[in-house]
C-alpha atoms as a PDB file:
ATOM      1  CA  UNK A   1      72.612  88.456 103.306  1.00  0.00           C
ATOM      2  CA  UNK A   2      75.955  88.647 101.637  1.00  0.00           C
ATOM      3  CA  UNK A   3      79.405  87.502 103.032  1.00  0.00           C
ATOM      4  CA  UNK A   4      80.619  91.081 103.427  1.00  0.00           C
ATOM      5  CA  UNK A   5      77.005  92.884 105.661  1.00  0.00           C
ATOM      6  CA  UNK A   6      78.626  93.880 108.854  1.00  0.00           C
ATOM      7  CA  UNK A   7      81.917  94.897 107.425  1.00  0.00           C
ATOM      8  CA  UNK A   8      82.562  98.330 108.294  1.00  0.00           C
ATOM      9  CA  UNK A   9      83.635 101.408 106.174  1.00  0.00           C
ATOM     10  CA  UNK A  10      86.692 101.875 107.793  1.00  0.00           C
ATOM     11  CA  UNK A  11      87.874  98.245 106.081  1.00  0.00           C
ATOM     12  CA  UNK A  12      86.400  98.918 103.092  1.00  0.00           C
ATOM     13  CA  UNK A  13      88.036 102.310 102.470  1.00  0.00           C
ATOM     14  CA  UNK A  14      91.476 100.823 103.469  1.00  0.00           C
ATOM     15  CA  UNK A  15      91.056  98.359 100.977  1.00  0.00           C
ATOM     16  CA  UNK A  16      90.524 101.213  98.216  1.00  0.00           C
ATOM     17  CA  UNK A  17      93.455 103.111  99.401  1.00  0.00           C
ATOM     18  CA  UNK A  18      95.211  99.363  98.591  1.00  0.00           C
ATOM     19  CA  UNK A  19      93.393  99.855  95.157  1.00  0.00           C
ATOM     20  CA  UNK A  20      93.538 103.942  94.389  1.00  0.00           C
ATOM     21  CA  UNK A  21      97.854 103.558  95.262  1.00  0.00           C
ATOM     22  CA  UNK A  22      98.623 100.304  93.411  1.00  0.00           C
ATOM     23  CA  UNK A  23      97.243 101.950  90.163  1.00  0.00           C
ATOM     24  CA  UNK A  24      99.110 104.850  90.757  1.00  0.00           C
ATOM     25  CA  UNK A  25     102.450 102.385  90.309  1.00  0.00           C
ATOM     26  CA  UNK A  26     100.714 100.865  87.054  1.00  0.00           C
ATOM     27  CA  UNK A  27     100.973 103.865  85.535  1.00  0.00           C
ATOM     28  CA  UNK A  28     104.250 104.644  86.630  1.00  0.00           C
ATOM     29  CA  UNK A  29     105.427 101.532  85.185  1.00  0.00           C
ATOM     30  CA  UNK A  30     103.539 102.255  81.874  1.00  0.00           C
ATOM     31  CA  UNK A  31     105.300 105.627  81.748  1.00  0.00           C
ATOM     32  CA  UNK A  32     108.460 104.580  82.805  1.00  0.00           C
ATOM     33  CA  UNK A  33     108.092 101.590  79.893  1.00  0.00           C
ATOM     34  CA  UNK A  34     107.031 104.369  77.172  1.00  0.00           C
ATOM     35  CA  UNK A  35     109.462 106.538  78.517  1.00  0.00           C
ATOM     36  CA  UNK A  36     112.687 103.868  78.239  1.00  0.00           C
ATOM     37  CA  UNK A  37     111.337 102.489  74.963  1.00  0.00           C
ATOM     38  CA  UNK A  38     111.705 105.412  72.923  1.00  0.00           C
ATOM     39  CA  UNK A  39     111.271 108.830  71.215  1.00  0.00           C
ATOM     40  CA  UNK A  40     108.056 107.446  69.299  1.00  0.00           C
ATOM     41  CA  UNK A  41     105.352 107.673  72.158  1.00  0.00           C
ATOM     42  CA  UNK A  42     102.182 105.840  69.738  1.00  0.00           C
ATOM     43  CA  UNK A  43     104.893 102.732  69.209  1.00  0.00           C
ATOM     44  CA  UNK A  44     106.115 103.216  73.076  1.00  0.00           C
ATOM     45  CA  UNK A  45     101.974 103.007  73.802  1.00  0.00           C
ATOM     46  CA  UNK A  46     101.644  99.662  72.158  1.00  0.00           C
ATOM     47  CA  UNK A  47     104.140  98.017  73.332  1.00  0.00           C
ATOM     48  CA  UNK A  48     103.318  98.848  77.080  1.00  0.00           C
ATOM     49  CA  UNK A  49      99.635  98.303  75.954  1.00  0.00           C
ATOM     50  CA  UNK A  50     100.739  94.859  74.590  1.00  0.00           C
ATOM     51  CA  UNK A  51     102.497  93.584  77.500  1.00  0.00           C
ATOM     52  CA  UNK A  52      99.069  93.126  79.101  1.00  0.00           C
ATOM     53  CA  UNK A  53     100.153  92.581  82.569  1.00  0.00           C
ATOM     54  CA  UNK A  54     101.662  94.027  85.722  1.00  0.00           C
ATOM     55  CA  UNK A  55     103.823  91.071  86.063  1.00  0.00           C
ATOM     56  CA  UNK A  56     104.658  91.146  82.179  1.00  0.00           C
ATOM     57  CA  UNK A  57     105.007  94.845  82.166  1.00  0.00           C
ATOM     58  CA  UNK A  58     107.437  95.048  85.034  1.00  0.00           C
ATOM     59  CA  UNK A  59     109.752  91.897  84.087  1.00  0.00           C
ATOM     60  CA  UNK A  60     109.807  93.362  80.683  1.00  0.00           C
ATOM     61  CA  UNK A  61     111.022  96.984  81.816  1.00  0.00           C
ATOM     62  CA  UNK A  62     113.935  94.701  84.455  1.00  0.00           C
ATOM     63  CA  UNK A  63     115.373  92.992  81.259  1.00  0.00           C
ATOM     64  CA  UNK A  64     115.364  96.302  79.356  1.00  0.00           C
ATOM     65  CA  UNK A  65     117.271  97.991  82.223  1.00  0.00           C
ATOM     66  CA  UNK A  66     119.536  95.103  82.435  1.00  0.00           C
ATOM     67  CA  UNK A  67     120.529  95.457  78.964  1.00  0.00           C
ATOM     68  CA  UNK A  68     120.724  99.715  78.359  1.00  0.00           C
ATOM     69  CA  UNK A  69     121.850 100.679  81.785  1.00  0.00           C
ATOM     70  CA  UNK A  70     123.783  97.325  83.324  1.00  0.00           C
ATOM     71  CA  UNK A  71     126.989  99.167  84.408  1.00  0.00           C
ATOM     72  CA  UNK A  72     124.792 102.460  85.689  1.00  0.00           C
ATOM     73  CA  UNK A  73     125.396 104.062  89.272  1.00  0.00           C
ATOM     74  CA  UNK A  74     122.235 103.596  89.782  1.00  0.00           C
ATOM     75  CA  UNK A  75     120.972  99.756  89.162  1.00  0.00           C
ATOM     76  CA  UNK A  76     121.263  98.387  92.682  1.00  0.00           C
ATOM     77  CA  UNK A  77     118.865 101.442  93.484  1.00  0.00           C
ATOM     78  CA  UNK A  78     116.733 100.470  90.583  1.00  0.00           C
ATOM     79  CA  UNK A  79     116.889  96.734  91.465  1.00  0.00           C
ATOM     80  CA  UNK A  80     115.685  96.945  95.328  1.00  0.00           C
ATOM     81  CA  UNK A  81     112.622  99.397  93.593  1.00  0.00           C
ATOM     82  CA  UNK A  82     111.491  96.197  91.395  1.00  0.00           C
ATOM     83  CA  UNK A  83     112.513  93.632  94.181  1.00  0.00           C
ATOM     84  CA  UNK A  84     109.701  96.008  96.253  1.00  0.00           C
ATOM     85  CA  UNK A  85     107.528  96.514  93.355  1.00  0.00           C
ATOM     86  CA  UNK A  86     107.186  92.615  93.053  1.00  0.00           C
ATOM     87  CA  UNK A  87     106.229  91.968  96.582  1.00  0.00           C
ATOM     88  CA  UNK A  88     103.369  94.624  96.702  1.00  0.00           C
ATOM     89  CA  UNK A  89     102.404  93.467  93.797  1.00  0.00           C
ATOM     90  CA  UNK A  90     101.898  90.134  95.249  1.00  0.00           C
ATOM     91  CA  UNK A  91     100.280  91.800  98.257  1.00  0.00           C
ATOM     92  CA  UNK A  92      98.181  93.527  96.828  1.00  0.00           C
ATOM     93  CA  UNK A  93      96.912  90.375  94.467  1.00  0.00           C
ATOM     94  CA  UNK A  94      96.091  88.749  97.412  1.00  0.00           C
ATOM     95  CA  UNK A  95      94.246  90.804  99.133  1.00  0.00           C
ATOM     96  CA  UNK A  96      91.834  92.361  96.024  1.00  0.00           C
ATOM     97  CA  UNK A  97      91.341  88.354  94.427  1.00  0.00           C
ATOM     98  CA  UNK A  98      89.408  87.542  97.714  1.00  0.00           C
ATOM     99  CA  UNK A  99      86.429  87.237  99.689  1.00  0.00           C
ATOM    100  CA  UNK A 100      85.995  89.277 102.480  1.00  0.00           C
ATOM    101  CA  UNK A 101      84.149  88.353 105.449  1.00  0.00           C
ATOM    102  CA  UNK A 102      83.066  89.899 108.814  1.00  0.00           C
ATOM    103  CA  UNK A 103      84.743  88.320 111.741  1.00  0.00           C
ATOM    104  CA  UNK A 104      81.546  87.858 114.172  1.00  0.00           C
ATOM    105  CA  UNK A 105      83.687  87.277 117.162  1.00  0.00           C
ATOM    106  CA  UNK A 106      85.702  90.789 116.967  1.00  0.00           C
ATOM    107  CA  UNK A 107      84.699  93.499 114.223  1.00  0.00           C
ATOM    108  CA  UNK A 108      87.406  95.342 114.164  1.00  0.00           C
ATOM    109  CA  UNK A 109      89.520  93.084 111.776  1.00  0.00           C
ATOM    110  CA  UNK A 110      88.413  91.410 108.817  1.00  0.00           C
ATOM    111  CA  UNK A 111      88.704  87.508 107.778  1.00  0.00           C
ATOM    112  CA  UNK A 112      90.468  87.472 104.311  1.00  0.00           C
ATOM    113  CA  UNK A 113      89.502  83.878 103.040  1.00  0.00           C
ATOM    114  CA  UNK A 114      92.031  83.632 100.042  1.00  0.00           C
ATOM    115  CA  UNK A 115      90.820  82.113  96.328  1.00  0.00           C
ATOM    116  CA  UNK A 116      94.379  81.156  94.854  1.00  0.00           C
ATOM    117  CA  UNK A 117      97.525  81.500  97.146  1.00  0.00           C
ATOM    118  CA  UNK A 118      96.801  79.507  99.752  1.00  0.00           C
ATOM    119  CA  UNK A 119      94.381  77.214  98.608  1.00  0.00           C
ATOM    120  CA  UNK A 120      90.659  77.546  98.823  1.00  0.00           C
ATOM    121  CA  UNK A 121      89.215  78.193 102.547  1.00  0.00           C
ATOM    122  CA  UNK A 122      92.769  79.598 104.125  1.00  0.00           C
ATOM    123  CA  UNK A 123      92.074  82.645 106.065  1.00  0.00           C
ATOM    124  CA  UNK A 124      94.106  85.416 107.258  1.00  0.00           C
ATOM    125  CA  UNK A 125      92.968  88.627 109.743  1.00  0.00           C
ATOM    126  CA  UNK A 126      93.218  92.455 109.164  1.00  0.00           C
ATOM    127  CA  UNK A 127      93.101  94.996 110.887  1.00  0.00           C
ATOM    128  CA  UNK A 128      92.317  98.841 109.349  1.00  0.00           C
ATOM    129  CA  UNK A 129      95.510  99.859 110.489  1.00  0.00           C
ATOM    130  CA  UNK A 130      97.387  96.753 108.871  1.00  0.00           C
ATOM    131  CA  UNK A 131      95.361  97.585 105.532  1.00  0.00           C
ATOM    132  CA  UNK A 132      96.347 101.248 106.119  1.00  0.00           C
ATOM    133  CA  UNK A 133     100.008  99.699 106.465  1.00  0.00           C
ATOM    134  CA  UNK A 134     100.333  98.275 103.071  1.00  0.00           C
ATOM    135  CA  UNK A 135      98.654 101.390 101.334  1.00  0.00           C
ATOM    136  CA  UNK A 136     101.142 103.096 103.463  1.00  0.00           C
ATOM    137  CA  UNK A 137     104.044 100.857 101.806  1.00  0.00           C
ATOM    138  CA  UNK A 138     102.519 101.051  98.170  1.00  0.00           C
ATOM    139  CA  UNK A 139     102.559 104.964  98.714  1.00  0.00           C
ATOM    140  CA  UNK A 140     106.279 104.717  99.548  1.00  0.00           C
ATOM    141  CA  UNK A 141     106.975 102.768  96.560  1.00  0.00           C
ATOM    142  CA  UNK A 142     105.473 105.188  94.230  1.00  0.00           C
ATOM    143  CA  UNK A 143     107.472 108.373  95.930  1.00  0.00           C
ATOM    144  CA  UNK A 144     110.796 106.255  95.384  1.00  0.00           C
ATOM    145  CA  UNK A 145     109.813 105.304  91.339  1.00  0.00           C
ATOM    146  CA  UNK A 146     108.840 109.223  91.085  1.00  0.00           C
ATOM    147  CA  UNK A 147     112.044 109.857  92.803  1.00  0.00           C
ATOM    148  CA  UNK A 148     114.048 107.300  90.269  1.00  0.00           C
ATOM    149  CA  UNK A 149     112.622 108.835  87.637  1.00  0.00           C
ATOM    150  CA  UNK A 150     113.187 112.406  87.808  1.00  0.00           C
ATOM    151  CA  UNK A 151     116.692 112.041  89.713  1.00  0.00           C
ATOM    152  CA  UNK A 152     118.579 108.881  88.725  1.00  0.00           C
ATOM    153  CA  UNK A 153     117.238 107.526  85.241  1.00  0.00           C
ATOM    154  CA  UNK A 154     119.273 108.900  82.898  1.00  0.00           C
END
């Protein structure tokens, strides 16, 4: 019997919704990376490809911002959209580098029992509509960087 029998479907496909919209921003960010880099998409590939992480990846395309575009109309928009980007991110690290277990004493939330943030054994409830919530946020994200892209960058 694994930690996760009893967990229903409902959790588990809020949880890939979590998944399926947070890799929608990755490759937003890759694109937007390639796209600010330069004319030469193969070198513009490598370097996002080179970056390796999320983390890397979206302090990297901050600091180029900050350098082409410091005095643009549009950087305090473009600011709040990392500032937001940065605490999904975190969310969403949480929640996929853990264990999942059913909570006997009332099945519809989920215990989240947390590896690295805080510390081995912490636990924290969810419900499928509080899952649903953060997909719901990530989803928002990506509509404002699509938005940022096609109507502010210049």
């Amino acid at each position: 019997m694994g930690l996760s029998d009893g967990i229903k479907a409902e959790h588990f496909r809020a949880i890939g919704r979590i998944a399926v919209e947070f890799g929608e921003l990755e490759k937003l960010l890759h694109s937007c990376i390639c796209w600010t880099v330069g004319k030469d998409g193969d070198v513009a590939e490598l370097i996002a490809d080179e970056l390796g992480t999320f983390e890397k990846r979206v302090n990297f395309i901050g600091k180029v911002f900050k350098r082409k575009h410091s005095g643009a109309a549009w950087k305090s928009k473009f600011d709040d959209l990392m500032k937001s980007i940065k605490k999904v991110q975190s969310e969403r690290n949480a929640l996929l580098h853990s264990v999942w277990l059913t909570n006997e004493a009332n099945l519809a939330v989920i215990d989240q029992m947390t590896i690295k943030t805080e510390g081995p054994g912490a636990r924290r409830r969810y419900s499928v509509q509080e899952l649903d919530g953060i997909a719901d946020e990530i989803n928002r994200i990506n509509e404002r960087f699509w938005h940022f892209i096609a109507n502010e960058f210049e």
